[in-house]
Protein backbone atom coordinates (compact mmCIF):
# COMPACT_ATOMS: atom_id res chain seq x y z
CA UNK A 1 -37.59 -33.09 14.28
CA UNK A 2 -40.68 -33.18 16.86
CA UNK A 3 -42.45 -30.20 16.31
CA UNK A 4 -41.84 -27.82 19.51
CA UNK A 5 -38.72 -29.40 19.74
CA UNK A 6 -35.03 -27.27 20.15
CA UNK A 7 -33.26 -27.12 16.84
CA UNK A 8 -30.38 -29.63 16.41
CA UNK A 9 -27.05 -27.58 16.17
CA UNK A 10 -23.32 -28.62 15.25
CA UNK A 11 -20.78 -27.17 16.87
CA UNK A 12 -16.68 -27.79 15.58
CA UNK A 13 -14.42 -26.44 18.23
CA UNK A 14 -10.88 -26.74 17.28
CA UNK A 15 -7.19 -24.04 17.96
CA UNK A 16 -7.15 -23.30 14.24
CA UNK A 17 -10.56 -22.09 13.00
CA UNK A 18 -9.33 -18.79 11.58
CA UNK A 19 -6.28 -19.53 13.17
CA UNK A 20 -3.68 -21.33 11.10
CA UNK A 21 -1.01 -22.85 13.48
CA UNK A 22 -0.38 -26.29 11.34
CA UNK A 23 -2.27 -28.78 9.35
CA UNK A 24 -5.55 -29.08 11.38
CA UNK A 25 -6.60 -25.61 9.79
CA UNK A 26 -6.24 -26.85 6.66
CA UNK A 27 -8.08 -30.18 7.39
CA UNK A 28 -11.22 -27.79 8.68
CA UNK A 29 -10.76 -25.45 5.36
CA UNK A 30 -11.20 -28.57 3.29
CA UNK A 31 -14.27 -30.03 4.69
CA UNK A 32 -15.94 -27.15 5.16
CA UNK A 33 -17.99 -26.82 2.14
CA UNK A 34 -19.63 -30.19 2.52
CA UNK A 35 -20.32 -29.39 5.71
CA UNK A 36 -21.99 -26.69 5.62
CA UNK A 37 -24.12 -27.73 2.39
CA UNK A 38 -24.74 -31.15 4.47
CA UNK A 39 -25.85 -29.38 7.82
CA UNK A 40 -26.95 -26.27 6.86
CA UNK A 41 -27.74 -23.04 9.06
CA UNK A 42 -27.06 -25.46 11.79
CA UNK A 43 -23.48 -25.90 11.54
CA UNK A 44 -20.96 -23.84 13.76
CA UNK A 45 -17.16 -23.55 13.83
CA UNK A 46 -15.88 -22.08 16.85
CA UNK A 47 -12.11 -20.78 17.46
CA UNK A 48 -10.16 -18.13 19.57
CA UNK A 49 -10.40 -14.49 18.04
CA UNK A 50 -7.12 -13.80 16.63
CA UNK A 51 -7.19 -9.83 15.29
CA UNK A 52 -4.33 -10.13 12.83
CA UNK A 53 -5.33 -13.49 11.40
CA UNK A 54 -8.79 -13.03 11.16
CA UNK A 55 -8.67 -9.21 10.03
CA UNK A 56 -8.84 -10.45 6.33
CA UNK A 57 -10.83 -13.80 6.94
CA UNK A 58 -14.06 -13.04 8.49
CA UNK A 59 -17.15 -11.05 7.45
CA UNK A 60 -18.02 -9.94 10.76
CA UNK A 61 -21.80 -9.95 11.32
CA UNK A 62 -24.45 -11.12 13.76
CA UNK A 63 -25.85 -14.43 13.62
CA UNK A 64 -29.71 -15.29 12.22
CA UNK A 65 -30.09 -17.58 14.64
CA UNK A 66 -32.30 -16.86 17.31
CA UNK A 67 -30.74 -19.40 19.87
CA UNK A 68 -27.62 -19.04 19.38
CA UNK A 69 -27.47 -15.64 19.01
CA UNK A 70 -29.41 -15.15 22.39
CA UNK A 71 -26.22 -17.47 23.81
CA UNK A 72 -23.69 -15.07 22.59
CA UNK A 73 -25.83 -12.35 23.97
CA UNK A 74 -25.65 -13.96 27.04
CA UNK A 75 -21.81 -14.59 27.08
CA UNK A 76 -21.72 -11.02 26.39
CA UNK A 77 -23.69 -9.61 28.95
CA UNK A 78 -21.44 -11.78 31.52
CA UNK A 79 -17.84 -10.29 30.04
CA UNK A 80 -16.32 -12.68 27.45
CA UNK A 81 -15.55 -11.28 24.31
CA UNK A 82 -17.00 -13.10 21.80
CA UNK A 83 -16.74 -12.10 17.42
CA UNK A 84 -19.66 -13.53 15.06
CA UNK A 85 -19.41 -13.80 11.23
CA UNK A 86 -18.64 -15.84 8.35
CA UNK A 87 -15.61 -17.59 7.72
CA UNK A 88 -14.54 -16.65 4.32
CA UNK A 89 -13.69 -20.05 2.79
CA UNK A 90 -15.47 -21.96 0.53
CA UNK A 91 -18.77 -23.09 2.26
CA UNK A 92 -18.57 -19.71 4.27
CA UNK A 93 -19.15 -21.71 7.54
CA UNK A 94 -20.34 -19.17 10.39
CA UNK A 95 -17.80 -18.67 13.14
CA UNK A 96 -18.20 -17.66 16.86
CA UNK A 97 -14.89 -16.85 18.21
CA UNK A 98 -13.37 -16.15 21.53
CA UNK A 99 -11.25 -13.51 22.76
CA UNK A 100 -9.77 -15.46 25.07
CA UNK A 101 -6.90 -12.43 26.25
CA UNK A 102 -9.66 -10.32 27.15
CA UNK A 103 -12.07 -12.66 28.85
CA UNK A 104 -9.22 -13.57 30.95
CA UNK A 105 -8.27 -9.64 31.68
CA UNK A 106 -4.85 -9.87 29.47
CA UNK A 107 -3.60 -13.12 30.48
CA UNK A 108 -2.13 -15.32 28.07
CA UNK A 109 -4.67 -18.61 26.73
């Protein structure tokens, strides 16, 4: 990386981060670990806040990063519910996850 140059970020976006519908959660679970330990503080998984699944799966917590914490900030500040944490699977991966009922004002995603 160029110094003075933005960070390089991965972001996973998939139904089933924290969300276990069928077998794409457990494809994510799996790889997880290697991902993270490949990628680092750079790697981001993000999924639709689902209270009663995620109740007992993520350590809720702000992100270190200053970016992408000043992009949650900023989804905030403009009405969408958004969660932080850490997954917790092996690799902890950190999560940013949508509350998609409440950003839309109740409607169904």
């Amino acid at each position: 990386m160029l110094a003075g140059s933005p960070p390089v970020y991965t972001f996973e976006s998939s139904w089933e981060v924290c969300n276990k519908v069928g077998g794409i959660n457990t494809v994510i679970r799996s790889k997880a670990a290697v991902t993270t330990q490949e990628l680092g503080d750079k790697y981001y998984l993000l999924g639709p806040y689902v209270e009663e699944k995620m109740r007992f799966e993520v350590e809720l917590g702000e992100l270190e990063d200053y970016y992408v914490r000043s992009a949650v900030h900023a989804m905030r500040d403009r009405g969408i519910k958004v969660v932080t944490g850490q997954w917790l699977i092996e690799g902890s991966p950190k999560v940013i996850l949508f509350d998609l009922e409440a950003t839309l004002g109740g409607k169904k995603a």
